[in-house]
Protein backbone atom coordinates (compact mmCIF):
# COMPACT_ATOMS: atom_id res chain seq x y z
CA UNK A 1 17.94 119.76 103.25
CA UNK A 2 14.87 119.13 100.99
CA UNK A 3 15.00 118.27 97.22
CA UNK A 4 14.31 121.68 95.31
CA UNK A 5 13.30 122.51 91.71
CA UNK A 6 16.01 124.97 92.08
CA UNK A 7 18.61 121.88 92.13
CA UNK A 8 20.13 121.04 88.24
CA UNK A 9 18.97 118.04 87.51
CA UNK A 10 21.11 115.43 85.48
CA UNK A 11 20.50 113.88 82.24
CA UNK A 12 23.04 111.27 83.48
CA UNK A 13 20.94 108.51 82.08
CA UNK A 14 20.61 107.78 78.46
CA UNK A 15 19.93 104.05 76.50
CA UNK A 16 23.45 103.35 75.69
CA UNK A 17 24.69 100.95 73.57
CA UNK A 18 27.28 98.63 75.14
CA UNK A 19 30.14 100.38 75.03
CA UNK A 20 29.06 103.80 73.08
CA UNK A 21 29.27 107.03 74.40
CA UNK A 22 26.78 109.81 73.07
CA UNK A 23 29.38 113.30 72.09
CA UNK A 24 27.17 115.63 74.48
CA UNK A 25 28.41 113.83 77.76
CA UNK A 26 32.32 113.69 76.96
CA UNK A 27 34.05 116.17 79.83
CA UNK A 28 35.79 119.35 77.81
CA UNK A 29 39.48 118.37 78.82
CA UNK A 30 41.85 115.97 76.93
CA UNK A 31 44.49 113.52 76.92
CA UNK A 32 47.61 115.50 77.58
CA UNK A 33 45.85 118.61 78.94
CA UNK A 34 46.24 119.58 82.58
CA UNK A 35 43.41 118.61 84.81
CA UNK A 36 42.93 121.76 86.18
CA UNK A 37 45.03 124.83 84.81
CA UNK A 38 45.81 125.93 88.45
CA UNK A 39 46.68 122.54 89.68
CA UNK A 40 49.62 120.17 88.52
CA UNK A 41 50.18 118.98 92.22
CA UNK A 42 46.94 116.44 93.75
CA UNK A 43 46.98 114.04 96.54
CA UNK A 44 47.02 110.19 95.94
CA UNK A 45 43.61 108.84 95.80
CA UNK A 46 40.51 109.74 93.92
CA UNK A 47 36.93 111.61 93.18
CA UNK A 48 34.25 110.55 92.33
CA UNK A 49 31.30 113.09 91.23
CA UNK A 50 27.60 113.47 89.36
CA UNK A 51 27.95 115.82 86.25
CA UNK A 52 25.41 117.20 83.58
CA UNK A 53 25.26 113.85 81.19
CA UNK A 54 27.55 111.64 83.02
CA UNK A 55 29.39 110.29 85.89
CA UNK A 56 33.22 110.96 86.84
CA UNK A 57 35.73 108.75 88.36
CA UNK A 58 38.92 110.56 88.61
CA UNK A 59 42.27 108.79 89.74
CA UNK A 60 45.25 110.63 90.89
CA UNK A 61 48.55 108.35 90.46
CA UNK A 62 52.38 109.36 90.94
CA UNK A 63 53.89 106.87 89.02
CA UNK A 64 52.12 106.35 85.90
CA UNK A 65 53.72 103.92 83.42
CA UNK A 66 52.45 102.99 79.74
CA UNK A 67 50.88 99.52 81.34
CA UNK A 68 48.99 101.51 83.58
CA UNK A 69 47.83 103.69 81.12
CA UNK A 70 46.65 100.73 79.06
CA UNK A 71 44.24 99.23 81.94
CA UNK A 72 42.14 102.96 82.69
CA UNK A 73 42.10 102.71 78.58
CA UNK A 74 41.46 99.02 77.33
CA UNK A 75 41.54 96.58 80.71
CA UNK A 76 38.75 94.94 82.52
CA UNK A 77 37.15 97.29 84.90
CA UNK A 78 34.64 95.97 88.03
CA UNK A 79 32.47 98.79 90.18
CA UNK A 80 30.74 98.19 93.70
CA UNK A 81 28.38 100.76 95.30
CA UNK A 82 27.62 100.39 99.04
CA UNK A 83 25.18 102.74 99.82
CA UNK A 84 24.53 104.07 103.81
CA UNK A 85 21.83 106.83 104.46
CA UNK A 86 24.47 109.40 104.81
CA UNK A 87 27.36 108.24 102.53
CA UNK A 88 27.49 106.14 99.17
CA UNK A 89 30.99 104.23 98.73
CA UNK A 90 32.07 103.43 94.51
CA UNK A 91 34.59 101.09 94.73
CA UNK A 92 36.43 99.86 91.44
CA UNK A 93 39.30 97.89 90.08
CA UNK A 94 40.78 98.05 86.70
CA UNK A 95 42.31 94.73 85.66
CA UNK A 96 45.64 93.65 87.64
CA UNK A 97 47.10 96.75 88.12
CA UNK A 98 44.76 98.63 90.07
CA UNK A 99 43.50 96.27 92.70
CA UNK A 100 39.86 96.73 94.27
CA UNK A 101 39.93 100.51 95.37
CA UNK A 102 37.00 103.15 96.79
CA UNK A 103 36.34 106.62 97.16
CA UNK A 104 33.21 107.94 99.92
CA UNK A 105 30.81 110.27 98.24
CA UNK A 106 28.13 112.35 99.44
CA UNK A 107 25.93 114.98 98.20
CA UNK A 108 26.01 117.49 100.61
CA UNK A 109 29.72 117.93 100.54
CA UNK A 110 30.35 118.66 96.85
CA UNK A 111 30.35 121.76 95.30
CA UNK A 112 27.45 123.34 94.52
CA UNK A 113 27.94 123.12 90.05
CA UNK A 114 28.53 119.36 91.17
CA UNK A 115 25.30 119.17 93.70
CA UNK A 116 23.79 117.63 90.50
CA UNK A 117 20.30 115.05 91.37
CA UNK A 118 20.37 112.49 88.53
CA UNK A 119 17.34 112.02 86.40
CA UNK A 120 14.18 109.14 87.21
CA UNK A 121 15.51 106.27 85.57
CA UNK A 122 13.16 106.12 82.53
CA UNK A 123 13.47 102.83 81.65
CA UNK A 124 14.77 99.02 82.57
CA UNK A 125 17.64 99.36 80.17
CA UNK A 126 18.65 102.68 80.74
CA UNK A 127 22.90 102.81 81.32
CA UNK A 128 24.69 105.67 82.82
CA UNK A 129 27.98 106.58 81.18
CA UNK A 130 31.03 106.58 83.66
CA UNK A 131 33.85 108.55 82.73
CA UNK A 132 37.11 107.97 83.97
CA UNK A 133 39.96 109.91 84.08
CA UNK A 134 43.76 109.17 84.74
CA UNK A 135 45.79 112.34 86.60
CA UNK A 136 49.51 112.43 87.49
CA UNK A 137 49.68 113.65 91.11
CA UNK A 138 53.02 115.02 90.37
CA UNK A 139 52.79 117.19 86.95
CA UNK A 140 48.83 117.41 86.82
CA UNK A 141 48.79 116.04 83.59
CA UNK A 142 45.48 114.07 82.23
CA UNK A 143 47.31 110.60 80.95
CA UNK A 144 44.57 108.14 80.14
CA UNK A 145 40.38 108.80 79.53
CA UNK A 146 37.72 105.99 79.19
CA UNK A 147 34.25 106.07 78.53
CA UNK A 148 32.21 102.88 80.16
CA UNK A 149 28.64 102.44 80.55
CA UNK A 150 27.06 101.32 83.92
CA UNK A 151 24.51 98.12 84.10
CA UNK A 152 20.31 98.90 84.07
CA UNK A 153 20.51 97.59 87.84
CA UNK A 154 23.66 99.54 89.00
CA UNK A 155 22.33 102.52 87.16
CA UNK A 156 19.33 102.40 89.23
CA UNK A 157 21.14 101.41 92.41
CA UNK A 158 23.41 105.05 92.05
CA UNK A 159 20.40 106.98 90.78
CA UNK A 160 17.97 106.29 93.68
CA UNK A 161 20.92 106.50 96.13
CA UNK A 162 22.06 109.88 95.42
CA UNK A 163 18.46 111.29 95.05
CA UNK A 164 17.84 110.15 98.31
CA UNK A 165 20.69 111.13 99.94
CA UNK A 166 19.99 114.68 98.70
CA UNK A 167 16.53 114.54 99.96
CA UNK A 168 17.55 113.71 102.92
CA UNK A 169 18.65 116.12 105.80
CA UNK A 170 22.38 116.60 106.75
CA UNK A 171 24.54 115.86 109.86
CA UNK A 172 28.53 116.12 109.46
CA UNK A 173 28.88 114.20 112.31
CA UNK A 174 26.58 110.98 111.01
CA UNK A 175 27.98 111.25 107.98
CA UNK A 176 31.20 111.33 109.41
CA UNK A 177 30.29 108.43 111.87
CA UNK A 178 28.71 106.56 108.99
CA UNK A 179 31.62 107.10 106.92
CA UNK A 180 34.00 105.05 110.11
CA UNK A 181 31.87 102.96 110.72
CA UNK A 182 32.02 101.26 107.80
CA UNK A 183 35.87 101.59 107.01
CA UNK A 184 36.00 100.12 110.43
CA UNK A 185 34.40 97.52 110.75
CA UNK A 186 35.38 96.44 106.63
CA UNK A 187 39.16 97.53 106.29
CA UNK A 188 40.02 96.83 103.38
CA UNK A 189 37.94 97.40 100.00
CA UNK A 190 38.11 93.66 99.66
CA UNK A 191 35.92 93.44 102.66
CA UNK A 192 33.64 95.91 101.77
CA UNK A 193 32.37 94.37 98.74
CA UNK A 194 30.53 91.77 100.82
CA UNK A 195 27.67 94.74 102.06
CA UNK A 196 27.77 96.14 98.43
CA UNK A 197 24.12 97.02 96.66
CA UNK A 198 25.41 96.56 93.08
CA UNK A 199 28.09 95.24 90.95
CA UNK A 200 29.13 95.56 87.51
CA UNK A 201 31.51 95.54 84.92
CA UNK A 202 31.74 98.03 82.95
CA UNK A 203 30.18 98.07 79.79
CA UNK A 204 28.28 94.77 80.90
């Protein structure tokens, strides 16, 4: 599958301040809102996805205490991106409390509102704004949002990743073998980080 004028392309990167968000790119749900009004049962785990304006990181947890709240909201927070021809790996940590973690991603399998190609970056400071999201995975409810901007060089890193990955033609079986390969031969997120393209903190 070849890049197409028909494909919405994201203004996902934007000059930002360190640690300012611009209004336009803030998702429409809240802080004790459901995530999604059909949905107040998700799996364990995590998404990760390219929206108009802005980047989402979405964490489903059972047990969700107030100190776990307080690290999506206020605690240190670390990304990784590994990036493979077929599949692009975030990893991320926030503080303690949620060690090093990572979610696969690839183009081709999300939705079509989300099959989203990010802008050119325009510029050597240009930051893209990561949004994060806390879910319970037992009631649904949103518990914790955070707003973090992305470093120039990991901003480029993701850009020119996904763009090429949706330029690219697509095989669910190399993705797939790409995919366990890696998680293979790195088993733990720990490991991974050693063949990641970027890091960051966020807001750095």
């Amino acid at each position: 599958m070849k890049q197409s004028q028909d494909f919405p392309q994201a203004d996902s990167t934007q000059t930002y301040p360190r640690g300012r968000m611009h209004q336009r790119v803030v998702p429409a749900y809240r802080v004790g809102e459901l995530f999604h009004p059909d949905h107040r049962l998700w799996p364990e785990g995590a998404q990760f996805n390219c929206g108009p304006g802005h980047y989402e990181l979405v964490l489903f947890h059972a047990e969700i205490g107030a100190d776990l709240v307080e690290a999506v909201r206020r605690g240190p927070a670390e990304f990784a991106l590994i990036v493979e021809p077929q599949v692009i790996v975030l990893a991320y940590r926030f503080g303690e409390l949620i060690p090093w973690q990572d979610i696969p991603y690839s183009w081709h399998l999300q939705p079509a509102a989300r099959q989203v190609i990010p802008s050119v970056v325009p510029s050597s400071e240009a930051r893209s704004l990561l949004w994060i999201t806390m879910v319970g995975a037992r009631d649904g409810i949103i518990h914790a949002q955070r707003g973090m901007t992305l470093s120039p060089s990991f901003t480029r890193t993701l850009h020119t990743a996904i763009r090429d990955q949706a330029a690219r033609s697509f095989d669910p079986e190399e993705c797939t073998g790409a995919i366990s390969s890696i998680y293979l031969e790195y088993p733990h997120t720990v490991d991974r980080l050693s063949i990641a393209a970027a890091r960051t903190m966020g807001n750095a």
